[in-house]
PDB file of N, CA and C in Angstrom:
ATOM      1  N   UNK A   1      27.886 -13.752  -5.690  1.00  0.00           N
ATOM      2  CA  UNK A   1      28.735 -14.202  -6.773  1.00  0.00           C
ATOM      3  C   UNK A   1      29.496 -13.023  -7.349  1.00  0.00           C
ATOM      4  N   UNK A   2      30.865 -13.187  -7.100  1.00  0.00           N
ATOM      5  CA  UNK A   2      31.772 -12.028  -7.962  1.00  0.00           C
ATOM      6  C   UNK A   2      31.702 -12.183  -9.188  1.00  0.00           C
ATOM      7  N   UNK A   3      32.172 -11.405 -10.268  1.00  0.00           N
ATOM      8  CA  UNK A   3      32.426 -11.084 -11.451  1.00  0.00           C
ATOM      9  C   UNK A   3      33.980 -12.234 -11.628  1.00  0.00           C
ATOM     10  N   UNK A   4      34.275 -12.821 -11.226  1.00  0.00           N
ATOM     11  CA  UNK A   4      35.720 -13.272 -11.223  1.00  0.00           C
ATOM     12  C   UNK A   4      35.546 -14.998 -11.332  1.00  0.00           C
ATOM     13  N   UNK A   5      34.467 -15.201 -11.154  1.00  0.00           N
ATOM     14  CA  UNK A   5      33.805 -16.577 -10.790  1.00  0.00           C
ATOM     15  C   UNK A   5      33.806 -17.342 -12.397  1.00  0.00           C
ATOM     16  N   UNK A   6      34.164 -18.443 -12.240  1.00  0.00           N
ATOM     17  CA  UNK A   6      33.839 -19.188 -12.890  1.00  0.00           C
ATOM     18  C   UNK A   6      32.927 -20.390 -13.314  1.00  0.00           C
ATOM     19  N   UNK A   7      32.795 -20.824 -14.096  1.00  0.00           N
ATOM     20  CA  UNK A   7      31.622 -22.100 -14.365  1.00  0.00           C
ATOM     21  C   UNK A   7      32.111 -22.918 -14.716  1.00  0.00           C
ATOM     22  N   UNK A   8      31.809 -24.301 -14.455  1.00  0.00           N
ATOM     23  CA  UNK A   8      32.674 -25.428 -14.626  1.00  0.00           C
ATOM     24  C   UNK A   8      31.353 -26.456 -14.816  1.00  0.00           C
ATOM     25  N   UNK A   9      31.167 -26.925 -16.179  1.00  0.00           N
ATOM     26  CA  UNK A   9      30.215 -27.878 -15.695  1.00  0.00           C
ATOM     27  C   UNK A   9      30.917 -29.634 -16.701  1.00  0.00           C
ATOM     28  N   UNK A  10      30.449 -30.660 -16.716  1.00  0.00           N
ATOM     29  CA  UNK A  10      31.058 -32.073 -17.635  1.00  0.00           C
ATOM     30  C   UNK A  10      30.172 -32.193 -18.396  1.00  0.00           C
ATOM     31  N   UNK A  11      30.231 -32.747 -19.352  1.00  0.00           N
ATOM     32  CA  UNK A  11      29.511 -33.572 -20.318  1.00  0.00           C
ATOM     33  C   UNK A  11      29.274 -34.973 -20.368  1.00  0.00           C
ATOM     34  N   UNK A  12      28.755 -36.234 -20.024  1.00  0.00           N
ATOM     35  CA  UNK A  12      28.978 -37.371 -20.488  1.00  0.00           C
ATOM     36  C   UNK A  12      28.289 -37.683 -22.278  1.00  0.00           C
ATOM     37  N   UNK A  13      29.015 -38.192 -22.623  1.00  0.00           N
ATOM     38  CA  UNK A  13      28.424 -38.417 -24.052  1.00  0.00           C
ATOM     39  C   UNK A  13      28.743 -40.047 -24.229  1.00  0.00           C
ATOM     40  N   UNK A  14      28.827 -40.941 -23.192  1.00  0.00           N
ATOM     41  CA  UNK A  14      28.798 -42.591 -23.501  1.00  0.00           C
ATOM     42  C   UNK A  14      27.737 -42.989 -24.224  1.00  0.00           C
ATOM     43  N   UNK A  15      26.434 -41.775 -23.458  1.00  0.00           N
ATOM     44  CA  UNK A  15      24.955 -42.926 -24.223  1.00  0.00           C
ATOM     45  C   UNK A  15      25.193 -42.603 -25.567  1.00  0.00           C
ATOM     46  N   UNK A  16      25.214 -41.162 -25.779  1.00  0.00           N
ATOM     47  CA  UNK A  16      25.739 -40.474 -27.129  1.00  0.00           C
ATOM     48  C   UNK A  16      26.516 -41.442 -28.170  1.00  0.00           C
ATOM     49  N   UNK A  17      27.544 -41.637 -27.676  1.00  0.00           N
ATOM     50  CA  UNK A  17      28.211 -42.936 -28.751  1.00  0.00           C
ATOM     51  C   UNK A  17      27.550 -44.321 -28.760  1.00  0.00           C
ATOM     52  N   UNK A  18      27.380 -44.499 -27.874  1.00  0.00           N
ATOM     53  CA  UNK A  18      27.174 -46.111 -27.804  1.00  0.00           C
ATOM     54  C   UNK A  18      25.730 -45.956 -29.114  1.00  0.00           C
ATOM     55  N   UNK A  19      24.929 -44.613 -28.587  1.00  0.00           N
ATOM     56  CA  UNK A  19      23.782 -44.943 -29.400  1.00  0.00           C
ATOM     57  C   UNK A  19      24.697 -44.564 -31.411  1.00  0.00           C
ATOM     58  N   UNK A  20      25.114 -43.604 -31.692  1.00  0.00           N
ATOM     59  CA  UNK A  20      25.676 -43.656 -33.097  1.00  0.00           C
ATOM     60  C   UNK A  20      26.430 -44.772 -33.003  1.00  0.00           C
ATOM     61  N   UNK A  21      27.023 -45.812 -32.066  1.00  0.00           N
ATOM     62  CA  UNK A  21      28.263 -46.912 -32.792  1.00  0.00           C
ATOM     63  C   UNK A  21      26.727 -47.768 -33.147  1.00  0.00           C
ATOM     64  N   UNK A  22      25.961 -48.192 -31.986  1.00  0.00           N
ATOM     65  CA  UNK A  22      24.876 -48.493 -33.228  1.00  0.00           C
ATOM     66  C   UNK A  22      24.048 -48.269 -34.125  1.00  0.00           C
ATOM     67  N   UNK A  23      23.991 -47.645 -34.370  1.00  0.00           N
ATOM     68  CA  UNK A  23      23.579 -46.797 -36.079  1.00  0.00           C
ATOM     69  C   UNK A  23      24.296 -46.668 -36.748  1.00  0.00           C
ATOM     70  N   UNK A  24      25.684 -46.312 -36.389  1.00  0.00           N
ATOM     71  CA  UNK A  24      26.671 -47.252 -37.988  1.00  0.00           C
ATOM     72  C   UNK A  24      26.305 -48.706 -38.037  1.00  0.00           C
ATOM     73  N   UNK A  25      26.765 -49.362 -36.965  1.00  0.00           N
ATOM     74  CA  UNK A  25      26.751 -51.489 -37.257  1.00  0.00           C
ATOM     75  C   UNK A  25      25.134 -51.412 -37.779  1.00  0.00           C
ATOM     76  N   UNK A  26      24.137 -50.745 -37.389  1.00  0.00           N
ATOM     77  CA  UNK A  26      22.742 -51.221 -38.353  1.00  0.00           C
ATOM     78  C   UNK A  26      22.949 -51.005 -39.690  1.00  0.00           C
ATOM     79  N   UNK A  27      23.252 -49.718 -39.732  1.00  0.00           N
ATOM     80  CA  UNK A  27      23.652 -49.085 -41.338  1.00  0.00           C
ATOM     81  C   UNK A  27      24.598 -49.749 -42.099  1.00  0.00           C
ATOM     82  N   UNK A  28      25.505 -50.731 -41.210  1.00  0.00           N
ATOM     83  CA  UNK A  28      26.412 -51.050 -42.514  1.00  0.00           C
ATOM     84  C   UNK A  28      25.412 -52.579 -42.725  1.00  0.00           C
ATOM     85  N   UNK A  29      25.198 -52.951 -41.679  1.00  0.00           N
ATOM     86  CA  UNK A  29      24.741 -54.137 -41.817  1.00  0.00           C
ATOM     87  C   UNK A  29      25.123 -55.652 -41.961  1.00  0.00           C
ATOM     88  N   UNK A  30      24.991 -56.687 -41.417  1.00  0.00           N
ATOM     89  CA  UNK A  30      25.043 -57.686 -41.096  1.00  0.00           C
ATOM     90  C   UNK A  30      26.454 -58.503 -42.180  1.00  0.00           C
ATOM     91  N   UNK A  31      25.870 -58.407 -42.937  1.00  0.00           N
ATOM     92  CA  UNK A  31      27.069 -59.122 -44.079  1.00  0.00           C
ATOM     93  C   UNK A  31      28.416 -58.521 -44.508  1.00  0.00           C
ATOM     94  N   UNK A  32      28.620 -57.005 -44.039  1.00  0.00           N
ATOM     95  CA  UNK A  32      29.223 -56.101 -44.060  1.00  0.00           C
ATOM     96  C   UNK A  32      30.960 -57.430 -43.747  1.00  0.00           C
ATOM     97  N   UNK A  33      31.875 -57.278 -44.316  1.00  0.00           N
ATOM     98  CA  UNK A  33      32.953 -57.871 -44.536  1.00  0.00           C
ATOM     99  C   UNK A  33      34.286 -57.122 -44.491  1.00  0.00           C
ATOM    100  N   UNK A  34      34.900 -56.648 -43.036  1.00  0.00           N
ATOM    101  CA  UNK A  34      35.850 -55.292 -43.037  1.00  0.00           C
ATOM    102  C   UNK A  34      37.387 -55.840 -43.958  1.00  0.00           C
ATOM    103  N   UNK A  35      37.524 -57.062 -44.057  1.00  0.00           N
ATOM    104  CA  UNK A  35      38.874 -57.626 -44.799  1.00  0.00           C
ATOM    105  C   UNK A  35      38.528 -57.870 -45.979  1.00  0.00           C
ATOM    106  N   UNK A  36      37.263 -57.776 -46.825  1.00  0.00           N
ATOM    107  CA  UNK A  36      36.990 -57.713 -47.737  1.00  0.00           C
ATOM    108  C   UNK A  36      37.096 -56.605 -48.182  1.00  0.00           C
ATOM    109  N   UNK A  37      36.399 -55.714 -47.818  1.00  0.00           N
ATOM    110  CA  UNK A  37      36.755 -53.819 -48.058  1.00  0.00           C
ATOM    111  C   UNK A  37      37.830 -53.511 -48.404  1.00  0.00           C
ATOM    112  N   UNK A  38      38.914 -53.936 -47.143  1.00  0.00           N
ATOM    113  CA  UNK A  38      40.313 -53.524 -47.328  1.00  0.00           C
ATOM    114  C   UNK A  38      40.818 -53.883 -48.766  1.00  0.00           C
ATOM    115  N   UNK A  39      40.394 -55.366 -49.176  1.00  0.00           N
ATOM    116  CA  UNK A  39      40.884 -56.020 -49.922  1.00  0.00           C
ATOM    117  C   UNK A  39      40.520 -55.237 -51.454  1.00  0.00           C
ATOM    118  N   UNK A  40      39.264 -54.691 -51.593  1.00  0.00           N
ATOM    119  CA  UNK A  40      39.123 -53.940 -52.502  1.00  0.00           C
ATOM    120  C   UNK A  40      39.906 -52.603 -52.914  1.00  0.00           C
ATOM    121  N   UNK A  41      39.752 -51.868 -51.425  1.00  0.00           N
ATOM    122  CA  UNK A  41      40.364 -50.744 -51.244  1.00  0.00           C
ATOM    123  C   UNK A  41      41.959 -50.962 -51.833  1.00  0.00           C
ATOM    124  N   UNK A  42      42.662 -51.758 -51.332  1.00  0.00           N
ATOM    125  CA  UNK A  42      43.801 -52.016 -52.354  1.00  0.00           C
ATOM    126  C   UNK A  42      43.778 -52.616 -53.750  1.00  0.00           C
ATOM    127  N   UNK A  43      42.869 -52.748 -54.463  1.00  0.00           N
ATOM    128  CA  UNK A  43      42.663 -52.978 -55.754  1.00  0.00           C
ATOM    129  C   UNK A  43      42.407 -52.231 -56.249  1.00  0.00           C
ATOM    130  N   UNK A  44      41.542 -50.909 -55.889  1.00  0.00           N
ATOM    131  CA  UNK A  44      41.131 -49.668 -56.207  1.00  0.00           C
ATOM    132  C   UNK A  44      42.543 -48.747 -56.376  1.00  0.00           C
ATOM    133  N   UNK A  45      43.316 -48.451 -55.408  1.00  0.00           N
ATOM    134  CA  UNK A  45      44.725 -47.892 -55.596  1.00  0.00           C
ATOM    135  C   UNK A  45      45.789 -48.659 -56.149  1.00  0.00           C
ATOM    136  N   UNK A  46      46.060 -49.829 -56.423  1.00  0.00           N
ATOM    137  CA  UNK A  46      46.796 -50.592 -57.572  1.00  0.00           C
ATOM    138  C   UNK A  46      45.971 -49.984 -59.033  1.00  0.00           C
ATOM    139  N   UNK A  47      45.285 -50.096 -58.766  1.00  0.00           N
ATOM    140  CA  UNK A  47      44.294 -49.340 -60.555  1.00  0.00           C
ATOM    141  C   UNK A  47      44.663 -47.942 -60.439  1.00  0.00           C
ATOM    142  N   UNK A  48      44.689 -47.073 -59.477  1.00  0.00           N
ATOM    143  CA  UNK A  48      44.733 -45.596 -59.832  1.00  0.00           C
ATOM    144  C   UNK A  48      46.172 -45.618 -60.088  1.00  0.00           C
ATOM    145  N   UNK A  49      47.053 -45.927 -59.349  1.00  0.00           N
ATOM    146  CA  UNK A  49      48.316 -45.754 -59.485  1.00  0.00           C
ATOM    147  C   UNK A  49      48.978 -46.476 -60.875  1.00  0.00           C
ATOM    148  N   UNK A  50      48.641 -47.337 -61.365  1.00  0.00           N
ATOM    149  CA  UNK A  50      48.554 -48.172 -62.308  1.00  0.00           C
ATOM    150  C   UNK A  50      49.025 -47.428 -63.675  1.00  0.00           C
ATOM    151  N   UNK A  51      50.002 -47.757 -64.715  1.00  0.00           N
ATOM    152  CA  UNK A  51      49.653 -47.550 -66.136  1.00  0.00           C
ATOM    153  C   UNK A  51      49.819 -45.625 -66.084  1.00  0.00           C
ATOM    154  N   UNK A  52      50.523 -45.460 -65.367  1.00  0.00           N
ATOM    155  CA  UNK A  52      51.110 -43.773 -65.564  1.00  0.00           C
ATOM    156  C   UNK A  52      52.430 -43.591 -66.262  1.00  0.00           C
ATOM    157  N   UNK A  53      52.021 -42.276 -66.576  1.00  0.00           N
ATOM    158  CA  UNK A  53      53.123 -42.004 -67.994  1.00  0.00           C
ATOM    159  C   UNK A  53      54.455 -41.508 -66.994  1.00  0.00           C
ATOM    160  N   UNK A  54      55.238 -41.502 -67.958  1.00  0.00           N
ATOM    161  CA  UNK A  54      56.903 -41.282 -67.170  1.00  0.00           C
ATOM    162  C   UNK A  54      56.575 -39.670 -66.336  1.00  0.00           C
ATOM    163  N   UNK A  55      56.128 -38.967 -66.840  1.00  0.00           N
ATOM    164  CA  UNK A  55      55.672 -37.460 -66.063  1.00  0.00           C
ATOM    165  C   UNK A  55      55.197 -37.884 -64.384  1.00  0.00           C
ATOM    166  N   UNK A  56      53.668 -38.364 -64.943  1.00  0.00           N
ATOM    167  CA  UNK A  56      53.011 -38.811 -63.825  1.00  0.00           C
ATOM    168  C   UNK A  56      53.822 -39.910 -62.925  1.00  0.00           C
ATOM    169  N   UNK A  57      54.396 -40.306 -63.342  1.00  0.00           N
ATOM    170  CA  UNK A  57      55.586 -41.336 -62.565  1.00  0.00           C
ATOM    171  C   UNK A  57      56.656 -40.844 -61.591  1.00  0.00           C
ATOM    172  N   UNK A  58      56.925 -39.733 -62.490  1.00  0.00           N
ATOM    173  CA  UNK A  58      57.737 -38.952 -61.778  1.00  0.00           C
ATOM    174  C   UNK A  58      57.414 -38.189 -60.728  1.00  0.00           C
ATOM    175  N   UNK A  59      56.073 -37.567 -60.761  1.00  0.00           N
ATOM    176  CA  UNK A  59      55.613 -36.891 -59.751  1.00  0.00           C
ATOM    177  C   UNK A  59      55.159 -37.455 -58.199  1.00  0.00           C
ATOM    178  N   UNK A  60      54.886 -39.095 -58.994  1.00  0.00           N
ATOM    179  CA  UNK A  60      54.464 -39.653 -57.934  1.00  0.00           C
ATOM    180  C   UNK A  60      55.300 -40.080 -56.784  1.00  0.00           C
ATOM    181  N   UNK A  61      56.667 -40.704 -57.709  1.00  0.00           N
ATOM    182  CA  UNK A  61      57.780 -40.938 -57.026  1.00  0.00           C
ATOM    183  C   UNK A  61      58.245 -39.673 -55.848  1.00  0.00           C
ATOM    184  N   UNK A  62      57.862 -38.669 -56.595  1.00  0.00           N
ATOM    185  CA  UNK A  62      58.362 -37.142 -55.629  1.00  0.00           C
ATOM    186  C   UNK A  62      57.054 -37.250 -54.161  1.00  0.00           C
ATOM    187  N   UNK A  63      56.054 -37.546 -54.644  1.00  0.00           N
ATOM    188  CA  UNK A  63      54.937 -37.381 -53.877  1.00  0.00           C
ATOM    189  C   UNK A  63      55.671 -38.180 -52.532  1.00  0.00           C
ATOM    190  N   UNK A  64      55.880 -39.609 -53.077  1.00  0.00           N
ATOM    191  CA  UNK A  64      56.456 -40.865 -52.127  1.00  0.00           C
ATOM    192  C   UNK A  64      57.601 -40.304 -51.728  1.00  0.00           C
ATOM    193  N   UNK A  65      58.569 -39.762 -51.885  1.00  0.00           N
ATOM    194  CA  UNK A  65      59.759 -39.710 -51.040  1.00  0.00           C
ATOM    195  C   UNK A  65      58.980 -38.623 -50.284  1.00  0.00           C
ATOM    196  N   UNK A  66      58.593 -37.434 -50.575  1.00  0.00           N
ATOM    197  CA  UNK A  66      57.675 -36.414 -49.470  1.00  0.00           C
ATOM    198  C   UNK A  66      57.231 -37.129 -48.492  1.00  0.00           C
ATOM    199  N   UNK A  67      56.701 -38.052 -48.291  1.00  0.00           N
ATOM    200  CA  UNK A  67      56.096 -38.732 -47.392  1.00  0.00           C
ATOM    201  C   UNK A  67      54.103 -38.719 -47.525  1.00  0.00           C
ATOM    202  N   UNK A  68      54.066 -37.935 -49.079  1.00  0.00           N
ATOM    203  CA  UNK A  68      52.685 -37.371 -49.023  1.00  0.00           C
ATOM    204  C   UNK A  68      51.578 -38.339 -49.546  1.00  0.00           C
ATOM    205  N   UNK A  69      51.945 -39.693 -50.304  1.00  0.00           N
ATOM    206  CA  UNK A  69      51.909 -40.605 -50.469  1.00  0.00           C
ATOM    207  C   UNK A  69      52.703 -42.054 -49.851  1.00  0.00           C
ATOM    208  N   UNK A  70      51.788 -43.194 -49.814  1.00  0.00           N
ATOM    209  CA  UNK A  70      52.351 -43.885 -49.273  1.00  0.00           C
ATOM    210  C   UNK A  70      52.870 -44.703 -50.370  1.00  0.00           C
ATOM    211  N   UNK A  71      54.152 -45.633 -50.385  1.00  0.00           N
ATOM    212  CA  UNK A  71      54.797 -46.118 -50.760  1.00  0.00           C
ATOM    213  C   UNK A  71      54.406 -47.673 -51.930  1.00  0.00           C
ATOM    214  N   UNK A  72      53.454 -47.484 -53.058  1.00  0.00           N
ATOM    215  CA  UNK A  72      52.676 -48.890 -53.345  1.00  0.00           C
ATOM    216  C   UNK A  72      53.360 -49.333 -54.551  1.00  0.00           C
ATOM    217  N   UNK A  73      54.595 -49.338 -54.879  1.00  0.00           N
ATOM    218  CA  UNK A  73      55.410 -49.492 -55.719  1.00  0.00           C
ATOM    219  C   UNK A  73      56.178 -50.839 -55.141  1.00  0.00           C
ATOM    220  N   UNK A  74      55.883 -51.668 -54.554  1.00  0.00           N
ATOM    221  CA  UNK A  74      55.770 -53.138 -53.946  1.00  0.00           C
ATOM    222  C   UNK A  74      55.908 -53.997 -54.969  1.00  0.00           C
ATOM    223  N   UNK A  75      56.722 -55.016 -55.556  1.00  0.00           N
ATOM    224  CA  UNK A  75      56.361 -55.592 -56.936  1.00  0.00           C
ATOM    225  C   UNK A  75      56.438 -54.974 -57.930  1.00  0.00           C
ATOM    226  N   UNK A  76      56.435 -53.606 -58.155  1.00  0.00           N
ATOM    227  CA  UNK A  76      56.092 -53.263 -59.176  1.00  0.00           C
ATOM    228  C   UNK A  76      57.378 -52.918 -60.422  1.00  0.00           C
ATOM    229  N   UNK A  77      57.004 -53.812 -61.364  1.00  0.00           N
ATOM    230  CA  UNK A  77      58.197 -54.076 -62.148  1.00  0.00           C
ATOM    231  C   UNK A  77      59.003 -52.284 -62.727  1.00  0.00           C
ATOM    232  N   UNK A  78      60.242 -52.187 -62.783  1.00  0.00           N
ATOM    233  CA  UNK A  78      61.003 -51.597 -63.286  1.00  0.00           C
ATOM    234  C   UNK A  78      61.095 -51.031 -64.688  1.00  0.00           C
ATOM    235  N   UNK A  79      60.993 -50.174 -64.965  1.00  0.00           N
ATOM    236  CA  UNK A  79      60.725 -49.619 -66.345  1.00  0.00           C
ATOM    237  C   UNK A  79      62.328 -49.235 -66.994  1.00  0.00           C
TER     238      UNK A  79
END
């Protein structure tokens, strides 16, 4: 074996996942509801974004044209 040689070896990691994808689905568990989540998750950011002063309004608007925020000013009445 020269000094010039290389090593080459693979990994499979299928059992690897398959075994953590089930240990999340146990962990979240049976009743677990993913369009329900969502559904919160956007109630949660209608509340944060919610009821900001003309400053904070302003910044946010800057945030949204940046692209650094996403756009949740949907409906949302005109001041």
């Amino acid at each position: 074996m020269g000094s010039d040689s290389e090593l080459s070896f693979a990994l499979d990691l299928t059992l690897d996942e398959a075994r953590r994808r089930s240990a999340v689905l146990e962990a979240i568990g049976e009743d677990w509801d993913p369009v329900a989540v969502l559904a919160e998750e956007e109630r949660a950011y209608d509340m944060l974004y919610s009821g900001l002063d003309p400053e904070q309004q302003r910044i946010y608007d800057e945030l949204v044209q940046a692209g650094v925020l996403p756009d949740r000013t949907v409906g949302r009445v005109a001041d």
